[in-house]
Protein backbone atom coordinates (compact mmCIF):
# COMPACT_ATOMS: atom_id res chain seq x y z
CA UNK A 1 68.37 -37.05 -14.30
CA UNK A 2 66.26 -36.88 -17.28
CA UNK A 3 63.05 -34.78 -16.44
CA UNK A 4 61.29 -31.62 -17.64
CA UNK A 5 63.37 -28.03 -16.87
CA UNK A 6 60.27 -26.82 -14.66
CA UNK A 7 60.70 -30.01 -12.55
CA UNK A 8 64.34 -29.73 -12.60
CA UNK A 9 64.57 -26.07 -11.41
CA UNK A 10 61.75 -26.37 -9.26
CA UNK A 11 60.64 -27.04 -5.42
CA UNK A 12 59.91 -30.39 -4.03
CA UNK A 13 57.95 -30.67 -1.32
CA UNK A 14 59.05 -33.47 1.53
CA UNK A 15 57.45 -35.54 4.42
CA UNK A 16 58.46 -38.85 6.37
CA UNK A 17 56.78 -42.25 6.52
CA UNK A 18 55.94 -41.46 10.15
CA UNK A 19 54.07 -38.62 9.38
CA UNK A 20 52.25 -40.00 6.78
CA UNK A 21 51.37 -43.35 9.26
CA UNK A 22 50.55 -40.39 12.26
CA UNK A 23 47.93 -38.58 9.62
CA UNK A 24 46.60 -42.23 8.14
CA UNK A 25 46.21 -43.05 11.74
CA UNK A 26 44.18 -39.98 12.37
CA UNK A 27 41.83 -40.07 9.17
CA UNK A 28 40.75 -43.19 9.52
CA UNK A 29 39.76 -43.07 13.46
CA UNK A 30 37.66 -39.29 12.55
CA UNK A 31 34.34 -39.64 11.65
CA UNK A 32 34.62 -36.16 10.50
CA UNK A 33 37.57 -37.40 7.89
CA UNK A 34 35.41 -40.05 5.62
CA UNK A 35 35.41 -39.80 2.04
CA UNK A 36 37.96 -36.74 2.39
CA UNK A 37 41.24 -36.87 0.33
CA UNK A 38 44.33 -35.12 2.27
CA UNK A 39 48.25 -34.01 1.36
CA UNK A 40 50.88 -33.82 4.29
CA UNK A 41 54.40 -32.50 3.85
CA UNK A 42 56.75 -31.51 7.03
CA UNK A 43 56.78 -28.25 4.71
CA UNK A 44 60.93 -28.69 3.95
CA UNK A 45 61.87 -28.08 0.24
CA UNK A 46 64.65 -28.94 -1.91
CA UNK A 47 65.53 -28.91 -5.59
CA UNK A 48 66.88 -31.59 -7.93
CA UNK A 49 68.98 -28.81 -9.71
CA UNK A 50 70.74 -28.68 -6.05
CA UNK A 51 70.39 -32.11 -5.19
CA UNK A 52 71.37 -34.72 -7.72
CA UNK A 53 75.07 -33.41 -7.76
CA UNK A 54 75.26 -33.95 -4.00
CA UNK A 55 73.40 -37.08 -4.59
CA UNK A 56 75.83 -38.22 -7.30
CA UNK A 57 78.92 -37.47 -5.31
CA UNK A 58 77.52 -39.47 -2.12
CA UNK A 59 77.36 -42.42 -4.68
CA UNK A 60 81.12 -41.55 -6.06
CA UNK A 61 79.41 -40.99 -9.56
CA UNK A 62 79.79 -37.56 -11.74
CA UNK A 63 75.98 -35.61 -12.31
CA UNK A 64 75.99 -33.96 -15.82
């Protein structure tokens, strides 16, 4: 996976699609919520230093 060593060795944040469609739901029926910008993650982590072997090996392929 070619990316910067930060990126690589850091923390990625996660969420789902029907958490996203739950909060794009909610913004645009609030009043309150107009012209406000907004980040949602189910607040699980993981790290592509961890994950792209696993990820590999689930496709039968070898991660470098």
């Amino acid at each position: 996976m070619p990316t910067k060593q930060r990126y690589w060795e850091g923390a990625e944040d996660m969420s789902y699609a029907s958490l996203i469609a739950d909060l794009t739901i909610f913004a645009l029926t609030q009043r309150l919520c107009a012209n406000e910008a907004f980040n949602v993650t189910k607040g699980q982590y993981f790290s592509w230093l961890y994950m792209w072997p696993r990820l590999a090996k689930c496709l039968g392929a070898k991660a470098k």
